[in-house]
PDB file of N, CA and C in Angstrom:
ATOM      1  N   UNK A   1     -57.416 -13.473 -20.226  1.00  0.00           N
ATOM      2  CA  UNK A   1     -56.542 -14.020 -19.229  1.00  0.00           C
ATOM      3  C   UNK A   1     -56.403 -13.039 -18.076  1.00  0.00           C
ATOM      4  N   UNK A   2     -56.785 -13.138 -17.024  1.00  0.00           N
ATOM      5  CA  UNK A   2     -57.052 -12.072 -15.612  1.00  0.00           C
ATOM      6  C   UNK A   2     -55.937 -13.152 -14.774  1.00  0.00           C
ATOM      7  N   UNK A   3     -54.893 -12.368 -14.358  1.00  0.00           N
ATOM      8  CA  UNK A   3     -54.066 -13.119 -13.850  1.00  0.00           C
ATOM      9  C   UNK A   3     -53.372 -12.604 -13.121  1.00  0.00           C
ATOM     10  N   UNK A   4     -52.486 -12.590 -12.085  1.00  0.00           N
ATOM     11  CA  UNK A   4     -52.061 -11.356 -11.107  1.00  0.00           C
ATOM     12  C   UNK A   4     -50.797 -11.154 -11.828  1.00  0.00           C
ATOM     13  N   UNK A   5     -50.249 -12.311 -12.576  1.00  0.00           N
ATOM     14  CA  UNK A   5     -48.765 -11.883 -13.532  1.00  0.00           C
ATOM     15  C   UNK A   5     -49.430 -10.840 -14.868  1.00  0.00           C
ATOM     16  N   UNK A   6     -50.464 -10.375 -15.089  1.00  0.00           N
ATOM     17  CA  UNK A   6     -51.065  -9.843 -16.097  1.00  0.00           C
ATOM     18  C   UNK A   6     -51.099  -8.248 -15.828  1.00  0.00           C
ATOM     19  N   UNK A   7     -50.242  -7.941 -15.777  1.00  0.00           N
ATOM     20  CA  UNK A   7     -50.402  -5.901 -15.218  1.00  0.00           C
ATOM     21  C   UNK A   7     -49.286  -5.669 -15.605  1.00  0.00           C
ATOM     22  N   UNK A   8     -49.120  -4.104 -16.325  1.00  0.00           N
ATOM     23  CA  UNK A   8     -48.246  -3.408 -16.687  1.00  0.00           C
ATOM     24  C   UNK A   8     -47.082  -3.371 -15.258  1.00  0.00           C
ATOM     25  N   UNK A   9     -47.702  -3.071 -14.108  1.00  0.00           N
ATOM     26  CA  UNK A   9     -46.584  -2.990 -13.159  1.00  0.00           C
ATOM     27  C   UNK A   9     -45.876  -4.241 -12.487  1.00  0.00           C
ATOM     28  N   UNK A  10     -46.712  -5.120 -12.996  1.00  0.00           N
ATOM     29  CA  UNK A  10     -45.599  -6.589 -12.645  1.00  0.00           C
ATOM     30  C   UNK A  10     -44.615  -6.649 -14.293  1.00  0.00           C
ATOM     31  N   UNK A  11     -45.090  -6.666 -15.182  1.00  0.00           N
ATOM     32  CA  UNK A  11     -44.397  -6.522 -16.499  1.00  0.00           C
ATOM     33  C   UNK A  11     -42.980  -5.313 -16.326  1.00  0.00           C
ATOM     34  N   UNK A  12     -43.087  -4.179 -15.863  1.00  0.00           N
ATOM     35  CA  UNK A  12     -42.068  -3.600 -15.545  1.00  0.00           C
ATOM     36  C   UNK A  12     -41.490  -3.245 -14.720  1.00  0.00           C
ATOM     37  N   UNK A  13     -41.608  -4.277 -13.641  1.00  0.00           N
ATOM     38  CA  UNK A  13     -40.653  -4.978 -12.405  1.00  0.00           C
ATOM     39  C   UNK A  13     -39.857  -5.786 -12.967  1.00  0.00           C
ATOM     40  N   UNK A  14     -40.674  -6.631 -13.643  1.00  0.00           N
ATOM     41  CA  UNK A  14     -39.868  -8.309 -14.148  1.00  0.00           C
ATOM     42  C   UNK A  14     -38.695  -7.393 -15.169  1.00  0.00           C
ATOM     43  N   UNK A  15     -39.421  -6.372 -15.683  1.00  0.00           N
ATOM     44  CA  UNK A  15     -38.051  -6.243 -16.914  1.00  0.00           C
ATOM     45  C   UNK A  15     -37.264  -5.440 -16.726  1.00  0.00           C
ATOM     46  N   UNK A  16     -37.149  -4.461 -15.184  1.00  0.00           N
ATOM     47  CA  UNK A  16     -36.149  -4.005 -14.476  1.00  0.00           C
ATOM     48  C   UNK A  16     -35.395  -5.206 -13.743  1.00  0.00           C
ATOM     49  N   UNK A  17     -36.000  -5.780 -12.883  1.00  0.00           N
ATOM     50  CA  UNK A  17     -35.547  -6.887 -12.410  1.00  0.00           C
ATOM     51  C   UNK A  17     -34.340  -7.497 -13.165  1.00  0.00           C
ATOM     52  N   UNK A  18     -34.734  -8.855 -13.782  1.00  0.00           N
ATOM     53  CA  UNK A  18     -34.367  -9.332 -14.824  1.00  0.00           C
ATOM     54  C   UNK A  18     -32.936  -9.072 -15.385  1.00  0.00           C
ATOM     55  N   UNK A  19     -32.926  -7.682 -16.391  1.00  0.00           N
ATOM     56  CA  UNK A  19     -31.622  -7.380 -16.643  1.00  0.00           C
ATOM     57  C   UNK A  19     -30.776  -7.191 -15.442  1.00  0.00           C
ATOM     58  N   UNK A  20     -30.750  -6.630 -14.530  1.00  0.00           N
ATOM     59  CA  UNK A  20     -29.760  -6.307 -12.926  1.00  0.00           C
ATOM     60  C   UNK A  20     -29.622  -7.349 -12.771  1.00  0.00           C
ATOM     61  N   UNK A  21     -30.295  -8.557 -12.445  1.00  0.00           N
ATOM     62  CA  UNK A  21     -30.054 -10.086 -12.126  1.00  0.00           C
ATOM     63  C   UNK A  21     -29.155 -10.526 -13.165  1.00  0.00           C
ATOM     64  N   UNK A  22     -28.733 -10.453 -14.350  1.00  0.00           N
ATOM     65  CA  UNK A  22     -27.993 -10.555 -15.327  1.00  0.00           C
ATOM     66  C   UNK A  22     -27.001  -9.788 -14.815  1.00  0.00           C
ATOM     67  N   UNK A  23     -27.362  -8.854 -14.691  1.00  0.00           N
ATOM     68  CA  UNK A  23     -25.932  -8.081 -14.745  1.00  0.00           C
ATOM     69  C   UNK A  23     -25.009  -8.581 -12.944  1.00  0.00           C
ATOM     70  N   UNK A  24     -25.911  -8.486 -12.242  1.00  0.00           N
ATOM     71  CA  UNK A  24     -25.233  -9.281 -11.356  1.00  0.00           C
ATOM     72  C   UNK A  24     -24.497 -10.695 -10.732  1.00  0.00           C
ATOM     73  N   UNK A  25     -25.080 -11.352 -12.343  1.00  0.00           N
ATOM     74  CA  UNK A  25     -24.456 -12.533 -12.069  1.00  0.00           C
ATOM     75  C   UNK A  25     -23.207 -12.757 -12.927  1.00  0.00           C
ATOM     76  N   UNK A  26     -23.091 -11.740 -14.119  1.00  0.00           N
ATOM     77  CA  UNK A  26     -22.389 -11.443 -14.598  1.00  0.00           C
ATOM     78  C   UNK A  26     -20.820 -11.092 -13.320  1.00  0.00           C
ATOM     79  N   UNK A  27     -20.824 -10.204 -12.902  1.00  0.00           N
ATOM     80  CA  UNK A  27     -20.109  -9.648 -11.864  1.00  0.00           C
ATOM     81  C   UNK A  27     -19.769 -10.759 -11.238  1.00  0.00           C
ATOM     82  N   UNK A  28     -20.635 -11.636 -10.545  1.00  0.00           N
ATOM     83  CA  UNK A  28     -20.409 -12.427  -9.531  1.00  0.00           C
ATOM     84  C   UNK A  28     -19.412 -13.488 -10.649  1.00  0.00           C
ATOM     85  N   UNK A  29     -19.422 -14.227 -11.408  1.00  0.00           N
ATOM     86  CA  UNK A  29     -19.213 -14.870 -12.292  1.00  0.00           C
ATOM     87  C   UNK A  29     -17.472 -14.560 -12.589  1.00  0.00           C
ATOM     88  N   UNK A  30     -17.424 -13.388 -12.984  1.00  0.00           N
ATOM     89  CA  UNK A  30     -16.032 -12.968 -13.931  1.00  0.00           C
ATOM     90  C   UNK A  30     -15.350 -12.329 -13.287  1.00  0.00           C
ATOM     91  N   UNK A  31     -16.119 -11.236 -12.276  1.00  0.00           N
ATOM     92  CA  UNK A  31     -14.891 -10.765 -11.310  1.00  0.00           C
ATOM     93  C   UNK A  31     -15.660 -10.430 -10.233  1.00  0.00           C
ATOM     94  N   UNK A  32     -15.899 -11.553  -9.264  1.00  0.00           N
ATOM     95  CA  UNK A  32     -16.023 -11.929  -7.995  1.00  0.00           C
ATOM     96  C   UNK A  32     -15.001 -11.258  -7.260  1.00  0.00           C
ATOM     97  N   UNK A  33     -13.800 -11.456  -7.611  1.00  0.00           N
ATOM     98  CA  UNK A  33     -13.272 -11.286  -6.786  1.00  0.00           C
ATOM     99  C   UNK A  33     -13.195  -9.336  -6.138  1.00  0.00           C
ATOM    100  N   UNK A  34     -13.699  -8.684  -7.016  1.00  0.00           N
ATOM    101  CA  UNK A  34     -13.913  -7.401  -7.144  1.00  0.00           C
ATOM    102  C   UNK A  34     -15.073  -7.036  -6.108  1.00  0.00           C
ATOM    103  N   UNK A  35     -14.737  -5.762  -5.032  1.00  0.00           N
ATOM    104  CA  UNK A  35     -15.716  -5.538  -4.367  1.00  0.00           C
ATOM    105  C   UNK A  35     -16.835  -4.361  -5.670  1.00  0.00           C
ATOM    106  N   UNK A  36     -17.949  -4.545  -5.608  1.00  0.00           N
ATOM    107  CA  UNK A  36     -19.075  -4.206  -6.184  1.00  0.00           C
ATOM    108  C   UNK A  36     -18.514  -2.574  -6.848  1.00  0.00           C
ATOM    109  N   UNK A  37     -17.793  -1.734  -6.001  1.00  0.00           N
ATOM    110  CA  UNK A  37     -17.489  -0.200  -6.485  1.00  0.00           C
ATOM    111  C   UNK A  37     -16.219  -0.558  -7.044  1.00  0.00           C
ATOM    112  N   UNK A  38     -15.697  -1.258  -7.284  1.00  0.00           N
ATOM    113  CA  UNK A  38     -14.301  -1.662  -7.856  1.00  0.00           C
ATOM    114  C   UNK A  38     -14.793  -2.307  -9.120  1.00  0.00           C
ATOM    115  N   UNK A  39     -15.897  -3.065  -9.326  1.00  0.00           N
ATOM    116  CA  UNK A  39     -15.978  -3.251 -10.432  1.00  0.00           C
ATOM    117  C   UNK A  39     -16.981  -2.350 -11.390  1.00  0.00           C
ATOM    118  N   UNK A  40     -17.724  -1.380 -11.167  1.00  0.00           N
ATOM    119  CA  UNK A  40     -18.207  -0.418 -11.422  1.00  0.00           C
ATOM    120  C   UNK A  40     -17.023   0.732 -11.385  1.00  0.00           C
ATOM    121  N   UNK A  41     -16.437   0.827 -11.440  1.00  0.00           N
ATOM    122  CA  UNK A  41     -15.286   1.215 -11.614  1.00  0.00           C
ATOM    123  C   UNK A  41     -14.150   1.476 -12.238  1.00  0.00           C
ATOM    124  N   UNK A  42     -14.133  -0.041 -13.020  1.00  0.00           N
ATOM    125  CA  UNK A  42     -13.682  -0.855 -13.550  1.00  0.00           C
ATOM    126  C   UNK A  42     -14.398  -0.529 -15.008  1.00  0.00           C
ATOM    127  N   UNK A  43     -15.491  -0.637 -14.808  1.00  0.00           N
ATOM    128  CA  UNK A  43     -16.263  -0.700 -16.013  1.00  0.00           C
ATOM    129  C   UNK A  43     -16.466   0.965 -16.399  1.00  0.00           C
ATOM    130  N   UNK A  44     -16.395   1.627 -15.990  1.00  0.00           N
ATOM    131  CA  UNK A  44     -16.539   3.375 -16.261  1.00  0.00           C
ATOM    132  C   UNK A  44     -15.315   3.492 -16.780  1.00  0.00           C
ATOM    133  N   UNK A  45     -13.916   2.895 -16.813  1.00  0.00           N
ATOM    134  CA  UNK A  45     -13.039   3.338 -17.324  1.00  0.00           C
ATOM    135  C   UNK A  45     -12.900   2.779 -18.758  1.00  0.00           C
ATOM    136  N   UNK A  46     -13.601   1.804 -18.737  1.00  0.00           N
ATOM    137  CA  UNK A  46     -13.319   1.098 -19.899  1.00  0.00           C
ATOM    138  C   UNK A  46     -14.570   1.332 -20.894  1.00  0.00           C
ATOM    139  N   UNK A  47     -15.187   2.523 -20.554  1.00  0.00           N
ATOM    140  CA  UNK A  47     -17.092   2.726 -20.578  1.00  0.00           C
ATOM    141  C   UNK A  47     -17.614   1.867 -21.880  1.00  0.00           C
ATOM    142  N   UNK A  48     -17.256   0.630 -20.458  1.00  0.00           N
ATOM    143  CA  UNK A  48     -18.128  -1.066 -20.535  1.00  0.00           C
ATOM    144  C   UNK A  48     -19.312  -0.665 -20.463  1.00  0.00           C
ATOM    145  N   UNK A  49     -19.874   0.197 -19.563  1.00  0.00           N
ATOM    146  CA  UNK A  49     -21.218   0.253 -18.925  1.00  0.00           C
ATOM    147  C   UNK A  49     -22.256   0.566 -20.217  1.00  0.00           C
ATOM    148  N   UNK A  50     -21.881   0.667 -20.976  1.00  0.00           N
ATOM    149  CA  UNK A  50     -23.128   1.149 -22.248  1.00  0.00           C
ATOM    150  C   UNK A  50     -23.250  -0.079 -22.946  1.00  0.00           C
ATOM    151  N   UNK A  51     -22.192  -1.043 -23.259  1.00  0.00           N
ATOM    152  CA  UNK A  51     -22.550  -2.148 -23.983  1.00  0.00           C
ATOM    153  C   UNK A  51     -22.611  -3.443 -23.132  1.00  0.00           C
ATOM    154  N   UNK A  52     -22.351  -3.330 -21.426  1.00  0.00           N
ATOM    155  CA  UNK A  52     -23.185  -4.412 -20.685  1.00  0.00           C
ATOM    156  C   UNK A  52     -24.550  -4.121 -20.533  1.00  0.00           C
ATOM    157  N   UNK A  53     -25.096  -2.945 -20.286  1.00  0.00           N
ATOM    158  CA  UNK A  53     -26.534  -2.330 -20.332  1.00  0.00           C
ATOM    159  C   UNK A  53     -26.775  -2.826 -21.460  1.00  0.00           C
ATOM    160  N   UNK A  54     -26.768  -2.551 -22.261  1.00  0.00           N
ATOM    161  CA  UNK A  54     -27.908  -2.860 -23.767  1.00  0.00           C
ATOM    162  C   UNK A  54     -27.689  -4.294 -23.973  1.00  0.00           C
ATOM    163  N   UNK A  55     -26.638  -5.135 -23.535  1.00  0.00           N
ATOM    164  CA  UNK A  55     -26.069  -6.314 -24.026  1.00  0.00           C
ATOM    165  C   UNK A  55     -27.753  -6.924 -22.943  1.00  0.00           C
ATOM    166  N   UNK A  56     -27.485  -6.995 -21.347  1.00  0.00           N
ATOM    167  CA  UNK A  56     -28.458  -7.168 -20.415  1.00  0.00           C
ATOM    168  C   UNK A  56     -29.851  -6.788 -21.242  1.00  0.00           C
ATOM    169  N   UNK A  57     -30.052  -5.788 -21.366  1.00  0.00           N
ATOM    170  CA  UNK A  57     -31.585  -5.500 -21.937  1.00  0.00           C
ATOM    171  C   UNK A  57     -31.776  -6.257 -23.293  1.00  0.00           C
ATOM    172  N   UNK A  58     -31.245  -6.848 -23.984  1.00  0.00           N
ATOM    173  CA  UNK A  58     -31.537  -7.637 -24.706  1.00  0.00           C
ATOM    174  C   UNK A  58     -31.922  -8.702 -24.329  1.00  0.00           C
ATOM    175  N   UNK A  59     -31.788  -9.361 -23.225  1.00  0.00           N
ATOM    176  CA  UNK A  59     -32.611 -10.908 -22.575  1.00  0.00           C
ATOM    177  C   UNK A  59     -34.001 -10.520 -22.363  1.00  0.00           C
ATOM    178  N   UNK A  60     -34.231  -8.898 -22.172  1.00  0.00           N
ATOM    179  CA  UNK A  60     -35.901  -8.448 -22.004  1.00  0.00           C
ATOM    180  C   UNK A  60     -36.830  -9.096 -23.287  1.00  0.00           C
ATOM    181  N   UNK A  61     -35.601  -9.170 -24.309  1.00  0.00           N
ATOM    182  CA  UNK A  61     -36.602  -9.697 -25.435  1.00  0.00           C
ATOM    183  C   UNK A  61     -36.883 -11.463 -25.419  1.00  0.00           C
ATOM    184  N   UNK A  62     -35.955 -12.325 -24.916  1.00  0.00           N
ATOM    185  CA  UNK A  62     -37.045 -13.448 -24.091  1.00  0.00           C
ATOM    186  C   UNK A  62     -38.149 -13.123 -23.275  1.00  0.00           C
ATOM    187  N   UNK A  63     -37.945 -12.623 -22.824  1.00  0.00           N
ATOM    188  CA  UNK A  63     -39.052 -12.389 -21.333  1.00  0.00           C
ATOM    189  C   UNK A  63     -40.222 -11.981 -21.852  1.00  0.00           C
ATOM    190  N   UNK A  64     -39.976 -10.972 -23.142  1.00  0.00           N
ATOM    191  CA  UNK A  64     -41.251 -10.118 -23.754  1.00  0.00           C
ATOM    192  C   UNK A  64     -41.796 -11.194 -24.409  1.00  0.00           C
ATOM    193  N   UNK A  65     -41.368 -11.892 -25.024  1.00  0.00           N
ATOM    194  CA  UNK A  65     -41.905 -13.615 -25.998  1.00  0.00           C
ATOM    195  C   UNK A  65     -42.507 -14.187 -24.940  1.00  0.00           C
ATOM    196  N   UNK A  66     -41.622 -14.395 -23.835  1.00  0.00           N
ATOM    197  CA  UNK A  66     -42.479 -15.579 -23.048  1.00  0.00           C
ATOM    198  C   UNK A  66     -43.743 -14.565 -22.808  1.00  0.00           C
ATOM    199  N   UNK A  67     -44.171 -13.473 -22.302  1.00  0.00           N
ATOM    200  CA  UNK A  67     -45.176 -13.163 -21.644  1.00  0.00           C
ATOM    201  C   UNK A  67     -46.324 -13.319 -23.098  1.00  0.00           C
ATOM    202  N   UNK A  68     -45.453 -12.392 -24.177  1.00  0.00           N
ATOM    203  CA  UNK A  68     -46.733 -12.812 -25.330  1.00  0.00           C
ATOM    204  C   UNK A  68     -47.447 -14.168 -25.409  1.00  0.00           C
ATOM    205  N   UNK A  69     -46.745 -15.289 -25.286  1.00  0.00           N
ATOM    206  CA  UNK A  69     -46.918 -16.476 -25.150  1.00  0.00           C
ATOM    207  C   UNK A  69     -47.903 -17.215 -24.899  1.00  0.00           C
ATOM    208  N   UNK A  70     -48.036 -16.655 -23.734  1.00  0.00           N
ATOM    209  CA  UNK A  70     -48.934 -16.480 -22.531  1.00  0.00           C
ATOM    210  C   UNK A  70     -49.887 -16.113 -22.429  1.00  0.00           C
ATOM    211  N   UNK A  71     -50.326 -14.990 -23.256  1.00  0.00           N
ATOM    212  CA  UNK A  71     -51.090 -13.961 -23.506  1.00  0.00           C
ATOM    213  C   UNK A  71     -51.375 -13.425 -22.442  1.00  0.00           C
ATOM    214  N   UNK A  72     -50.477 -12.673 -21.662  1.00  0.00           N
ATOM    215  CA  UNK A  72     -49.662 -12.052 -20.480  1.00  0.00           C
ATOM    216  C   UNK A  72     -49.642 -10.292 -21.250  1.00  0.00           C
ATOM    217  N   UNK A  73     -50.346  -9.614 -22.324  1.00  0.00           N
ATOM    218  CA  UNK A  73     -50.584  -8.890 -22.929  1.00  0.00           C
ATOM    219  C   UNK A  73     -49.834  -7.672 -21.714  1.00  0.00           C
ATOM    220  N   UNK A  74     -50.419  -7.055 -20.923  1.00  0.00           N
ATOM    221  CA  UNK A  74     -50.149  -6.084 -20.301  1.00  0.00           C
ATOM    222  C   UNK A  74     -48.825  -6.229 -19.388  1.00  0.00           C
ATOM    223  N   UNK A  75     -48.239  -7.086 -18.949  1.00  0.00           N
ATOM    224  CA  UNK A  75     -46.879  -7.512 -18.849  1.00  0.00           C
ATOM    225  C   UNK A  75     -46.034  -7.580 -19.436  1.00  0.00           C
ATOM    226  N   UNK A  76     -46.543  -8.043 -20.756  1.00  0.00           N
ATOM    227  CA  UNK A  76     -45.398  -7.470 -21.916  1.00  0.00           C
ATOM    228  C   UNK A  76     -45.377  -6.260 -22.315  1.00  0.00           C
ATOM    229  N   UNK A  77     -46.634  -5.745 -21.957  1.00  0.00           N
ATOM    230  CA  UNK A  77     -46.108  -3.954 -22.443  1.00  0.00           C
ATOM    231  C   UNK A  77     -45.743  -3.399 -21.470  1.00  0.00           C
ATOM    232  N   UNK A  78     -45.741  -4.160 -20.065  1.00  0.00           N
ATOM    233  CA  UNK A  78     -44.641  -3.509 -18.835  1.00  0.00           C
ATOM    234  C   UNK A  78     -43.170  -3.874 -19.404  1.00  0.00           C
ATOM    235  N   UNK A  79     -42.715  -5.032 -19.705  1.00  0.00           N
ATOM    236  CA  UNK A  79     -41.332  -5.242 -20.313  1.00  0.00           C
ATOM    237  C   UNK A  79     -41.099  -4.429 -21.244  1.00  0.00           C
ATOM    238  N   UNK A  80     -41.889  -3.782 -21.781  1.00  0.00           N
ATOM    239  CA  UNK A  80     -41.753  -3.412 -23.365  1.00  0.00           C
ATOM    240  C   UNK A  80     -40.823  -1.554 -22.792  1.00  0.00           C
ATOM    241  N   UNK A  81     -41.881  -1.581 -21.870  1.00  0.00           N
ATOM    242  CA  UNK A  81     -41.909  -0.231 -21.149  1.00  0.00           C
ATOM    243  C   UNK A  81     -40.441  -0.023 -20.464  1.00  0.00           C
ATOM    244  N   UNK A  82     -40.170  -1.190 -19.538  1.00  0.00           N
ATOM    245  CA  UNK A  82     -38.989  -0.759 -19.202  1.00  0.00           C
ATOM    246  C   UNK A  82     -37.396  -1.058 -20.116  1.00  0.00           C
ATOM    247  N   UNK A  83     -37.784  -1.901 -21.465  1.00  0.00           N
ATOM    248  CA  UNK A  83     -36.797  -1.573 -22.395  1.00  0.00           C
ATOM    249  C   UNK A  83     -36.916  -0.073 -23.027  1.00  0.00           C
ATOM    250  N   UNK A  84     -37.442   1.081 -23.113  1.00  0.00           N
ATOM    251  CA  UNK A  84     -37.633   1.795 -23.378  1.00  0.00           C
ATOM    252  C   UNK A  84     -36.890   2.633 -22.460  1.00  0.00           C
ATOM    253  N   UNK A  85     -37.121   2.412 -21.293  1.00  0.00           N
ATOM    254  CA  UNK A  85     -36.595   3.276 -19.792  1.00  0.00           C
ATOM    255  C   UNK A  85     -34.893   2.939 -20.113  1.00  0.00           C
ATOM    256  N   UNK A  86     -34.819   1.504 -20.087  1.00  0.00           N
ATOM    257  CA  UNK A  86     -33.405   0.932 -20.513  1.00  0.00           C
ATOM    258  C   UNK A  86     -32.431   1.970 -21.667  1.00  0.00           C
ATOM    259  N   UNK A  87     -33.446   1.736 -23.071  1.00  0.00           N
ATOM    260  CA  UNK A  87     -32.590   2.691 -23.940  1.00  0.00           C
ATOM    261  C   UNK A  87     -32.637   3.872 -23.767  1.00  0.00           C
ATOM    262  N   UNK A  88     -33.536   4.358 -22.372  1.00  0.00           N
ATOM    263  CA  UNK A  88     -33.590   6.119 -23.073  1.00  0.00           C
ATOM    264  C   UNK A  88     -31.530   6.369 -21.683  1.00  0.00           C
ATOM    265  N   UNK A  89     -31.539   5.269 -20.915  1.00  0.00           N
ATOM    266  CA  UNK A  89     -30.771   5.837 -19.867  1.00  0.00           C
ATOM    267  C   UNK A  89     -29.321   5.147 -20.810  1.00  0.00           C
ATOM    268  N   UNK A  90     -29.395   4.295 -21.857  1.00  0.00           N
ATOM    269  CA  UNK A  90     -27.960   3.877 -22.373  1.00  0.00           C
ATOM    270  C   UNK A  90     -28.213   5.827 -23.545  1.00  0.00           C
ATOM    271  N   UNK A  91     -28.768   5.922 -23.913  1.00  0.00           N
ATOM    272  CA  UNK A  91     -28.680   7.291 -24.826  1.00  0.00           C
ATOM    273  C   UNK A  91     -28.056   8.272 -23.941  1.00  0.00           C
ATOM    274  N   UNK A  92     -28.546   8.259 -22.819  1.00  0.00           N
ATOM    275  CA  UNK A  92     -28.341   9.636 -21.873  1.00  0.00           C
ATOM    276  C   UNK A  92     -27.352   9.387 -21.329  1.00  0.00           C
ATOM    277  N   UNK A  93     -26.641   8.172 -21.035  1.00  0.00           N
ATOM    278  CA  UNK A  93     -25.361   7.598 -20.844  1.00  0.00           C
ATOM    279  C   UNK A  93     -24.104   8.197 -21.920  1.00  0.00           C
ATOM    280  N   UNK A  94     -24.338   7.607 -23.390  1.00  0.00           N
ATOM    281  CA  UNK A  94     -23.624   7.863 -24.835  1.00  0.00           C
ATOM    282  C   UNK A  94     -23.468   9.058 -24.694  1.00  0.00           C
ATOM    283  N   UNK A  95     -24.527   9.907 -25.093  1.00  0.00           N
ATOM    284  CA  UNK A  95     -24.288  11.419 -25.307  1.00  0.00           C
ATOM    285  C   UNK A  95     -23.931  12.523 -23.928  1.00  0.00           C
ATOM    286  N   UNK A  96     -23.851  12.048 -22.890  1.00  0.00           N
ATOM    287  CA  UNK A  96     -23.651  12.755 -21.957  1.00  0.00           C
ATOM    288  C   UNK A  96     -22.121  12.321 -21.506  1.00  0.00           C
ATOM    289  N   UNK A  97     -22.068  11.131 -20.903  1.00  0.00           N
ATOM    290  CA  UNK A  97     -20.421  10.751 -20.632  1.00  0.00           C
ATOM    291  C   UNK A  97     -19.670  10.543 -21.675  1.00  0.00           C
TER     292      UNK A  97
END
């Protein structure tokens, strides 16, 4: 399958992408009414931010199915890649803050 959706660097766009689009609709959704540093803000006090991150990177694992699917092979090991990037920054998140 030679396909321009078929590359590690479209695979870990889509799976950076993806979760932020979650997480931003999240925001928009529940507290709209919050300017963007107010609710980041919001969420550091309550350090939300480690279990909306991993909660978000868990939809990577649709995305990684659909591309297998597909046989979208090197796109899914771009998704695969940036769940990896995902958990290494919720770890460095945990043990540091």
């Amino acid at each position: 399958m030679n396909s321009n959706w078929n590359s590690i660097w479209t695979g870990l766009a889509i799976g950076i992408i993806v979760p932020t689009l979650f997480m931003y609709t999240y925001w928009k959704l529940n507290y709209g009414y919050m300017d963007l540093d107010k609710f980041i803000q919001f969420i550091s006090m309550g350090k939300l931010y480690i279990k909306l991150i991993s909660l978000f990177t868990v939809i990577n694992l649709a995305t990684f199915f659909l591309f297998i699917w597909r046989y979208y092979n090197y796109s899914a090991r771009g998704i695969l890649l940036a769940t990896f990037i995902y958990t290494i920054l919720v770890a460095i998140l945990k043990f540091v803050l």
